[in-house]
N, C-alpha and C. Protein backbone atom coordinates (compact mmCIF):
# COMPACT_ATOMS: atom_id res chain seq x y z
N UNK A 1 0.83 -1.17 0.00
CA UNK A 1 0.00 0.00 0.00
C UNK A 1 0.88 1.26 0.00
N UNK A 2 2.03 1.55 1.20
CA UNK A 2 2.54 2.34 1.00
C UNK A 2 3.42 2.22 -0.07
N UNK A 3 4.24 1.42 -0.53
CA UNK A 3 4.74 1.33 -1.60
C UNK A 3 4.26 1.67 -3.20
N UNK A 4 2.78 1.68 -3.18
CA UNK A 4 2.57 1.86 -4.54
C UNK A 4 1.88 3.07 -4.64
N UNK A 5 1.73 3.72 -3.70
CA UNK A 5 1.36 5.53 -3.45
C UNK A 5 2.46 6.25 -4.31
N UNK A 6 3.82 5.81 -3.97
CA UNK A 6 5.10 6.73 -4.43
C UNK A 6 5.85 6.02 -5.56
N UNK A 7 5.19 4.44 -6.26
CA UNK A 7 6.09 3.88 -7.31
C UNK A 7 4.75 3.28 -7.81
N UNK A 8 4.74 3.32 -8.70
CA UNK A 8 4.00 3.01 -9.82
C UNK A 8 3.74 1.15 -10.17
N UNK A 9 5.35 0.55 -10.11
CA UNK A 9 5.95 -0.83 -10.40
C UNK A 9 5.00 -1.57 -9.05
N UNK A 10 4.17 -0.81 -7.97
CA UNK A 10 3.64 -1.39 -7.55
C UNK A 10 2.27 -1.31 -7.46
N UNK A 11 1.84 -1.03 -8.38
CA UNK A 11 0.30 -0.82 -8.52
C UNK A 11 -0.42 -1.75 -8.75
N UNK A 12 -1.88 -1.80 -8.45
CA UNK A 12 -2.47 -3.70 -9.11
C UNK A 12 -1.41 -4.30 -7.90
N UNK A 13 -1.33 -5.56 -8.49
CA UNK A 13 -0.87 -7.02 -7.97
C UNK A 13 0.79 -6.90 -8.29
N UNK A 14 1.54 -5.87 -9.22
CA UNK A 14 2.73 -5.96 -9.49
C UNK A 14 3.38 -5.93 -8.44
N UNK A 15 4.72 -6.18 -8.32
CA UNK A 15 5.81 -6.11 -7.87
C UNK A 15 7.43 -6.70 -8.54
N UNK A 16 7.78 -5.67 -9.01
CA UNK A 16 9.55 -5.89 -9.19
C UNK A 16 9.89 -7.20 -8.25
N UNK A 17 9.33 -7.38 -7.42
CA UNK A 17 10.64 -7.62 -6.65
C UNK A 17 10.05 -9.94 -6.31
N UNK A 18 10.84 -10.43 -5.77
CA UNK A 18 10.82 -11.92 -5.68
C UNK A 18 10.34 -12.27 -4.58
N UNK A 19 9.69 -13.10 -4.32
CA UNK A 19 8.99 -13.73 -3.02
C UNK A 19 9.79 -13.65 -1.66
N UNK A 20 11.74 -14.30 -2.07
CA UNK A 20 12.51 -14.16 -1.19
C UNK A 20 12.61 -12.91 -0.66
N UNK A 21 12.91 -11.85 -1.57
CA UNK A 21 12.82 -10.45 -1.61
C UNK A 21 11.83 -9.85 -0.18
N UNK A 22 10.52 -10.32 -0.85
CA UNK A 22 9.38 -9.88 -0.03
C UNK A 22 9.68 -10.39 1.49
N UNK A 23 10.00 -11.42 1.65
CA UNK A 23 10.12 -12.69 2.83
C UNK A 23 11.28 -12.02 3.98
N UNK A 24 12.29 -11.22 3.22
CA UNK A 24 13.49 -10.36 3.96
C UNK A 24 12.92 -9.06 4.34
N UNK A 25 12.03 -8.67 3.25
CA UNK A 25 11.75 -7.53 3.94
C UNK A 25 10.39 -7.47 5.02
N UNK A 26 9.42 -8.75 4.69
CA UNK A 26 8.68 -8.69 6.06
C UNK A 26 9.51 -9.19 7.43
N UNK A 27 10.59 -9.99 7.13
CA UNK A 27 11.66 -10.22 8.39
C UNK A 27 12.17 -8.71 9.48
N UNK A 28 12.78 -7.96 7.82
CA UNK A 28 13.30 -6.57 8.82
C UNK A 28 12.52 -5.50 9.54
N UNK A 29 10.99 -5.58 8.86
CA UNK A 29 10.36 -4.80 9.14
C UNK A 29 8.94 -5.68 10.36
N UNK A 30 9.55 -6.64 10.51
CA UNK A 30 8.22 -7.04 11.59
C UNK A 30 8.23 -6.69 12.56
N UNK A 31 8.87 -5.66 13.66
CA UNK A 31 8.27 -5.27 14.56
C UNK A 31 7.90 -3.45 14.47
N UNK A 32 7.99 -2.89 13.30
CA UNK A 32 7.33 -1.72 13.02
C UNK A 32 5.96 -1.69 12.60
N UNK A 33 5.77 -0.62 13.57
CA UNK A 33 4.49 -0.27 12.90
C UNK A 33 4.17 0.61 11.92
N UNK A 34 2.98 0.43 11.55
CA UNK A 34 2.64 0.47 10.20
C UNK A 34 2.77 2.09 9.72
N UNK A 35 2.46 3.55 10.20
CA UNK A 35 3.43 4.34 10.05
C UNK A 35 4.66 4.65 10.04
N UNK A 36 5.55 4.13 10.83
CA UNK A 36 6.97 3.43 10.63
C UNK A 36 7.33 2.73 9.38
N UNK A 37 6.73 2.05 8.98
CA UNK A 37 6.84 1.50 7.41
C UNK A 37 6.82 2.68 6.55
N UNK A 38 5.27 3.25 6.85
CA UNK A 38 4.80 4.64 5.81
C UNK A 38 6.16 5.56 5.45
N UNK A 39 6.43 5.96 6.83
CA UNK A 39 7.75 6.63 6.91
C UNK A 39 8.76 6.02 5.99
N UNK A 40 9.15 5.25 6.37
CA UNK A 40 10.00 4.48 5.90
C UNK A 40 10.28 4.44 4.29
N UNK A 41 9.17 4.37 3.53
CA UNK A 41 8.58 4.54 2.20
C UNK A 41 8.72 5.71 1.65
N UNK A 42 8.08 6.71 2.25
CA UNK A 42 8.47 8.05 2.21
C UNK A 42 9.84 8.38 1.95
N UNK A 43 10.68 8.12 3.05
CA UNK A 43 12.16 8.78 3.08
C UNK A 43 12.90 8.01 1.63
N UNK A 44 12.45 6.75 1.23
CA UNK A 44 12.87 6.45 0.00
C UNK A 44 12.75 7.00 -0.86
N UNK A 45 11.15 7.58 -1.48
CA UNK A 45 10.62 7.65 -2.29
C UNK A 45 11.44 9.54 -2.48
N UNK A 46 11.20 10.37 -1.30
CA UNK A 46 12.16 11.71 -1.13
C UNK A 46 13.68 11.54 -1.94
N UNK A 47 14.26 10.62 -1.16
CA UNK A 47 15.80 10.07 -1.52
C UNK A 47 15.99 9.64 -3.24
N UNK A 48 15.17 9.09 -3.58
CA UNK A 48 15.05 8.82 -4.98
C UNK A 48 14.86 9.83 -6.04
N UNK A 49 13.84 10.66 -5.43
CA UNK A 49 13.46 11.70 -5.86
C UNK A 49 14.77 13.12 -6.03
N UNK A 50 15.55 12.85 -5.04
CA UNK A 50 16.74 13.94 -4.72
C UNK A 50 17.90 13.33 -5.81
N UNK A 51 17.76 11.74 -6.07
CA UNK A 51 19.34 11.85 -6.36
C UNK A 51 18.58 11.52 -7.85
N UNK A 52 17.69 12.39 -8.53
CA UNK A 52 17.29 12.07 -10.01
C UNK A 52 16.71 10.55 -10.58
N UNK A 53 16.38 9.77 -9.52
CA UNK A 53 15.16 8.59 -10.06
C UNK A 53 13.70 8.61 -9.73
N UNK A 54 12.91 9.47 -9.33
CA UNK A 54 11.97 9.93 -8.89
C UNK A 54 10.91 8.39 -9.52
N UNK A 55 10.22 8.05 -8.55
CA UNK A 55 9.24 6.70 -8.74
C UNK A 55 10.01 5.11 -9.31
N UNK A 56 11.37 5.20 -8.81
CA UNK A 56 12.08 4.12 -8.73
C UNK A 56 12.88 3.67 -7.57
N UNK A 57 12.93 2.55 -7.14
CA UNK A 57 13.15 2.47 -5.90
C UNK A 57 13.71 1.38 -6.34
N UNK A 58 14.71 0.56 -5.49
CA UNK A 58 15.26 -0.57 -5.05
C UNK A 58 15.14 -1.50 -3.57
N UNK A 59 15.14 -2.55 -3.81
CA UNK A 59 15.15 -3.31 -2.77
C UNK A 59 16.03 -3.07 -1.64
N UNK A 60 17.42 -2.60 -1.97
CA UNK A 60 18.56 -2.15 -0.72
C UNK A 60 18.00 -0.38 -0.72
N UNK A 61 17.15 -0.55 -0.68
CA UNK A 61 16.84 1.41 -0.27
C UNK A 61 16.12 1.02 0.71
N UNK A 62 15.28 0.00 0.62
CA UNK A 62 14.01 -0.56 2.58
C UNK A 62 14.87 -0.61 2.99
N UNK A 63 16.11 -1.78 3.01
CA UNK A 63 17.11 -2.21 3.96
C UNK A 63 17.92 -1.53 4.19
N UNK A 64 18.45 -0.33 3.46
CA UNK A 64 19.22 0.49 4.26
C UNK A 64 18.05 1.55 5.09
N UNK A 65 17.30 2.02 4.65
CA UNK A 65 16.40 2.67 5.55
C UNK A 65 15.61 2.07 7.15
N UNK A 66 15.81 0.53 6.98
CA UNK A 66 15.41 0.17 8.06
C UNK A 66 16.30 0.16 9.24
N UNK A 67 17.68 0.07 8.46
CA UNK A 67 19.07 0.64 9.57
C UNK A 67 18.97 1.50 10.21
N UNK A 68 18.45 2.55 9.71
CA UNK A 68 18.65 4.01 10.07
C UNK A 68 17.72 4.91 10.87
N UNK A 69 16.41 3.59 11.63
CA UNK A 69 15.98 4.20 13.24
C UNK A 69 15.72 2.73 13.15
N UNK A 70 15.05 3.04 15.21
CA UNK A 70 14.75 2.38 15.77
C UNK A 70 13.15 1.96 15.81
N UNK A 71 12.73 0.94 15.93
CA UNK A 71 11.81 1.09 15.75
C UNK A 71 10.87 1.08 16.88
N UNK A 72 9.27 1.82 17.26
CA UNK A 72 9.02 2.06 18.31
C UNK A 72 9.09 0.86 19.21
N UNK A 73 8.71 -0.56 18.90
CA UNK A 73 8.78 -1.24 19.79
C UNK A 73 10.33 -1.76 20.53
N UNK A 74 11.50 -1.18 20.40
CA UNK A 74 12.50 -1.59 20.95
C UNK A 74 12.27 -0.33 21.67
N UNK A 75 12.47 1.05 20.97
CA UNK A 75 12.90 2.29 22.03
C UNK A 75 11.57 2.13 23.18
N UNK A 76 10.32 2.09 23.17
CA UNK A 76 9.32 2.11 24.47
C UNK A 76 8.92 0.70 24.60
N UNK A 77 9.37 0.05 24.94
CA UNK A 77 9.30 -1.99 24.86
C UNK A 77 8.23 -1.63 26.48
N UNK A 78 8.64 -0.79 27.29
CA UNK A 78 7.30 -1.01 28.39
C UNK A 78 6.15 -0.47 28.12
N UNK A 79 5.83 0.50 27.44
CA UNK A 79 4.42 1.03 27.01
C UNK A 79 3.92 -0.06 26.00
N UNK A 80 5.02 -0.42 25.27
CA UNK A 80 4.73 -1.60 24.07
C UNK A 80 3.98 -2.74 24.56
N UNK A 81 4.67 -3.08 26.11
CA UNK A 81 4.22 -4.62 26.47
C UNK A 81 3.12 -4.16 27.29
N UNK A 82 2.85 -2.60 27.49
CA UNK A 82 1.45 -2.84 28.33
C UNK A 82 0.14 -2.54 27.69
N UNK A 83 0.83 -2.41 25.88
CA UNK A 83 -0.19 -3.03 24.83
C UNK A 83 -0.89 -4.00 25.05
N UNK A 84 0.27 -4.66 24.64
CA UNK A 84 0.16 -6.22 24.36
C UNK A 84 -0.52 -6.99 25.66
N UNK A 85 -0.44 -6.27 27.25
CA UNK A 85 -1.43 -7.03 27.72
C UNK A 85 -2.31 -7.21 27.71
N UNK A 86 -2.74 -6.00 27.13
CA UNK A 86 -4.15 -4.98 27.11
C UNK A 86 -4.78 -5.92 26.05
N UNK A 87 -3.64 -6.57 24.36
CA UNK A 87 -4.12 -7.34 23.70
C UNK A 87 -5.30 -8.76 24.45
N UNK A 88 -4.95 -9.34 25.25
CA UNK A 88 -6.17 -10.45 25.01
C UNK A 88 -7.60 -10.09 25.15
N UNK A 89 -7.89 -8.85 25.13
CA UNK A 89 -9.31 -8.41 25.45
C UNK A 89 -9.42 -7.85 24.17
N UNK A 90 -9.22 -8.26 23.01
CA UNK A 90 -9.18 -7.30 21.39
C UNK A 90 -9.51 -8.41 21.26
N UNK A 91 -10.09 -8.36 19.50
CA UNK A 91 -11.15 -9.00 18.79
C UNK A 91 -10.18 -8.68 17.40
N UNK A 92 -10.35 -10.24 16.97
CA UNK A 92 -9.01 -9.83 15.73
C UNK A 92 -9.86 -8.73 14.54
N UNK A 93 -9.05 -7.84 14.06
CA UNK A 93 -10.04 -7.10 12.82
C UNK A 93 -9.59 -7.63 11.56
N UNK A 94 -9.29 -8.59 11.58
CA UNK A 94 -8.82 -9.38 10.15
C UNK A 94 -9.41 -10.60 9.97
N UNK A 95 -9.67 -11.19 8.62
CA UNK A 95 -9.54 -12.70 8.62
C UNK A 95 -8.47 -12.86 8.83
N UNK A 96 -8.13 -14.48 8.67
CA UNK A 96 -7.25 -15.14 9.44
C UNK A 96 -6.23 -14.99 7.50
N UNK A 97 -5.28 -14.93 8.07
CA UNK A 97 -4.25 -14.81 6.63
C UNK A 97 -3.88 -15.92 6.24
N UNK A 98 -4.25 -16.65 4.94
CA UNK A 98 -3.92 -17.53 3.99
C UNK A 98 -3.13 -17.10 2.76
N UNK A 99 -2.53 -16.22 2.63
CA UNK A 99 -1.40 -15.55 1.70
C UNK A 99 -0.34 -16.46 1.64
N UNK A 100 0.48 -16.53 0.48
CA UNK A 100 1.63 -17.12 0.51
C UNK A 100 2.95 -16.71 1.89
N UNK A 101 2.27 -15.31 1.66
CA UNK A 101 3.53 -14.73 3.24
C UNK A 101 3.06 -15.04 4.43
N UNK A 102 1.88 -15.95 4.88
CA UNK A 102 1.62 -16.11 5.99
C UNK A 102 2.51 -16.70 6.55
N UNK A 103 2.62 -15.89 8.15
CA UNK A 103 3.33 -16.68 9.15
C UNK A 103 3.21 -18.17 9.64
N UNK A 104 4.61 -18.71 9.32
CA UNK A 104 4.07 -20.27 9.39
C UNK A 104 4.68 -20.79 10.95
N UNK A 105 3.87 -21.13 11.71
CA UNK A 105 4.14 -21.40 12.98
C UNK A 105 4.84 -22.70 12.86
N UNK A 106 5.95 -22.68 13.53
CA UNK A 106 7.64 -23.71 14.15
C UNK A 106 7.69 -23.91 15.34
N UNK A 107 7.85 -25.45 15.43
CA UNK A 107 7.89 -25.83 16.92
C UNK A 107 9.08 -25.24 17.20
N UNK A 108 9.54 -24.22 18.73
CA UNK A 108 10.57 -24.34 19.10
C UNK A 108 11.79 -25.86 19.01
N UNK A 109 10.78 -26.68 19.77
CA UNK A 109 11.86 -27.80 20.06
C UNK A 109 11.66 -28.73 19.38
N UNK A 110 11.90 -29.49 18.59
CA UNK A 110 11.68 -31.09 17.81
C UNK A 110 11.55 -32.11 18.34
């Protein structure tokens, strides 16, 4: 969503980019939230725009941008976790995700 506001290559169902691709970048970006992403998108889409590719982006432009803060749940991890207690009294607002990127639950131990 935020991605195809500021690049075009992601409009519709497209994407440049490879499943693995996608799979690294929901890795780096799973504990941001979803303005944090927005942001994130943004400062690319600016940066692209500055150095003369305006609506082209690359895959090492997320990953270096995700270097370059923190994301809220590490810097306030106690307001964060007194979310998350607050979570078992929420009501999911989604179906349940059957996407190829769904999270696939792993036994810790074998």
């Amino acid at each position: 969503m935020h991605l195809a506001k500021y690049f075009s290559a992601f409009r519709g169902n497209n994407s440049p980019w490879s499943d693995e691709q996608w799979r690294r970048l929901l890795i780096e970006y799973r504990i941001c939230t979803p303005a944090e992403i927005g942001n994130a998108v943004r400062r690319c889409a600016e940066r692209a725009f500055a150095q003369g590719r305006p609506g082209r982006i690359e895959f090492e432009d997320l990953l270096k941008q995700r270097s370059l803060f923190t994301p809220a749940m590490e810097r306030e991890s106690e307001q964060m976790q007194a979310i998350r207690n607050q979570a078992i009294y929420a009501q999911p607002v989604s179906s349940e995700d059957y996407s190829r990127f769904a999270y696939q639950y792993q036994e810790l131990f074998e």
